[in-house]
Protein backbone atom coordinates (compact mmCIF):
# COMPACT_ATOMS: atom_id res chain seq x y z
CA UNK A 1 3.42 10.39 4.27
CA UNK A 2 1.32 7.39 6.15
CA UNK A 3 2.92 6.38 9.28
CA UNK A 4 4.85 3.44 9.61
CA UNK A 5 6.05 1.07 11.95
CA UNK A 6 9.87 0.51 12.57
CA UNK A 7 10.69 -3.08 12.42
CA UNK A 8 13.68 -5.11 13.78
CA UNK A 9 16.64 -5.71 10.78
CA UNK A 10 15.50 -10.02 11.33
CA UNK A 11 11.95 -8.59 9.57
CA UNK A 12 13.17 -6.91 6.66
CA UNK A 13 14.32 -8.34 3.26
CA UNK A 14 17.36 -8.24 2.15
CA UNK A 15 16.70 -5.81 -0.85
CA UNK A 16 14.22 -3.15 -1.43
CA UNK A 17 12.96 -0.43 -3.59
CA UNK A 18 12.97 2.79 -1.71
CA UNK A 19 13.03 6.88 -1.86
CA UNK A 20 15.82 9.23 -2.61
CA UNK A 21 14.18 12.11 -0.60
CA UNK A 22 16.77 14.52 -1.79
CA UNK A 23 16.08 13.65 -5.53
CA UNK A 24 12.84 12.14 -5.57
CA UNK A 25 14.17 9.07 -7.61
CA UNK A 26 13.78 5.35 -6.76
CA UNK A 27 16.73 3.69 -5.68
CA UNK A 28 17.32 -0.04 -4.33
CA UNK A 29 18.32 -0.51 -0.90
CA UNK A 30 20.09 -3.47 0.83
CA UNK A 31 20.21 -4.87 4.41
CA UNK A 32 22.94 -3.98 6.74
CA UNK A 33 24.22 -1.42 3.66
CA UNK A 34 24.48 2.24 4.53
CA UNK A 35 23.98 3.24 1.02
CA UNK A 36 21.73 3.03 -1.97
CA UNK A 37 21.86 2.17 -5.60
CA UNK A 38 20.74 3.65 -8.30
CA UNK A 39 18.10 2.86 -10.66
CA UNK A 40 17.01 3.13 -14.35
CA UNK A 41 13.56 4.83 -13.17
CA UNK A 42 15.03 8.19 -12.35
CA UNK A 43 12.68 10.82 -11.47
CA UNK A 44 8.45 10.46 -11.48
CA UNK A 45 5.67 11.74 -10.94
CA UNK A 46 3.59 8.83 -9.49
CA UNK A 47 6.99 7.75 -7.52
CA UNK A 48 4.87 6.50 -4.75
CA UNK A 49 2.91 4.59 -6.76
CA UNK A 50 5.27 2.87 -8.56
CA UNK A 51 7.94 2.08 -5.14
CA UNK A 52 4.69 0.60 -3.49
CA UNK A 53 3.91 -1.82 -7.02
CA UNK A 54 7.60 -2.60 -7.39
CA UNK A 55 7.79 -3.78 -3.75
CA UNK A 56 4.84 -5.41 -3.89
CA UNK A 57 5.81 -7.67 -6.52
CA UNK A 58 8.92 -8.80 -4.15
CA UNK A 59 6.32 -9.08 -1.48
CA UNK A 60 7.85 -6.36 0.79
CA UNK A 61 5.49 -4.24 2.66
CA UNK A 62 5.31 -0.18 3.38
CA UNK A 63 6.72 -1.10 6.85
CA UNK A 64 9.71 -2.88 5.42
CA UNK A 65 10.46 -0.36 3.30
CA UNK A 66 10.36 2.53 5.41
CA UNK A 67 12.32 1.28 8.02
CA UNK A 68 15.35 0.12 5.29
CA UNK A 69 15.38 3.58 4.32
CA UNK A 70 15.77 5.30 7.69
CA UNK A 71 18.31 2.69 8.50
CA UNK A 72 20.32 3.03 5.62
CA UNK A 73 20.32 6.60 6.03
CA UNK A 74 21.15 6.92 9.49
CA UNK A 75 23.79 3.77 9.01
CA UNK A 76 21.29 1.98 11.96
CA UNK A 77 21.12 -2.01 11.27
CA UNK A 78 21.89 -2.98 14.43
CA UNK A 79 18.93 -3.46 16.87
């Protein structure tokens, strides 16, 4: 995994498609929500590939996604 820079929660969107680590299935995040959603794509193989295109599309970058999933997981979206 690249690295990534943690952003403040003002520079992230308010939704996102992100990384189930534990299941390796794409799941939609939301600012200041400490939990995910699922989604209809389930498990991949090209997961990466198709979290970066989905974002993309919504014009949210590797940055912004990273740093909504460590802050949804560690229930951080205060800065």
């Amino acid at each position: 995994m690249k690295d990534f820079k943690f952003l403040k929660v003002e520079e992230l969107p308010d939704v996102c498609y992100g990384l189930n680590a534990m299941t390796n299935e794409i799941i939609i995040i939301k600012k200041n929500v400490s939990a995910y959603y699922q989604t209809e794509y389930g498990q991949l193989e090209n997961v990466e590939d198709v979290i970066n295109e989905l974002n993309e599309k919504m014009g949210v970058t590797y940055d912004q996604r990273r740093t909504m999933e460590m802050r949804s997981v560690f229930c951080n979206w205060k800065d």
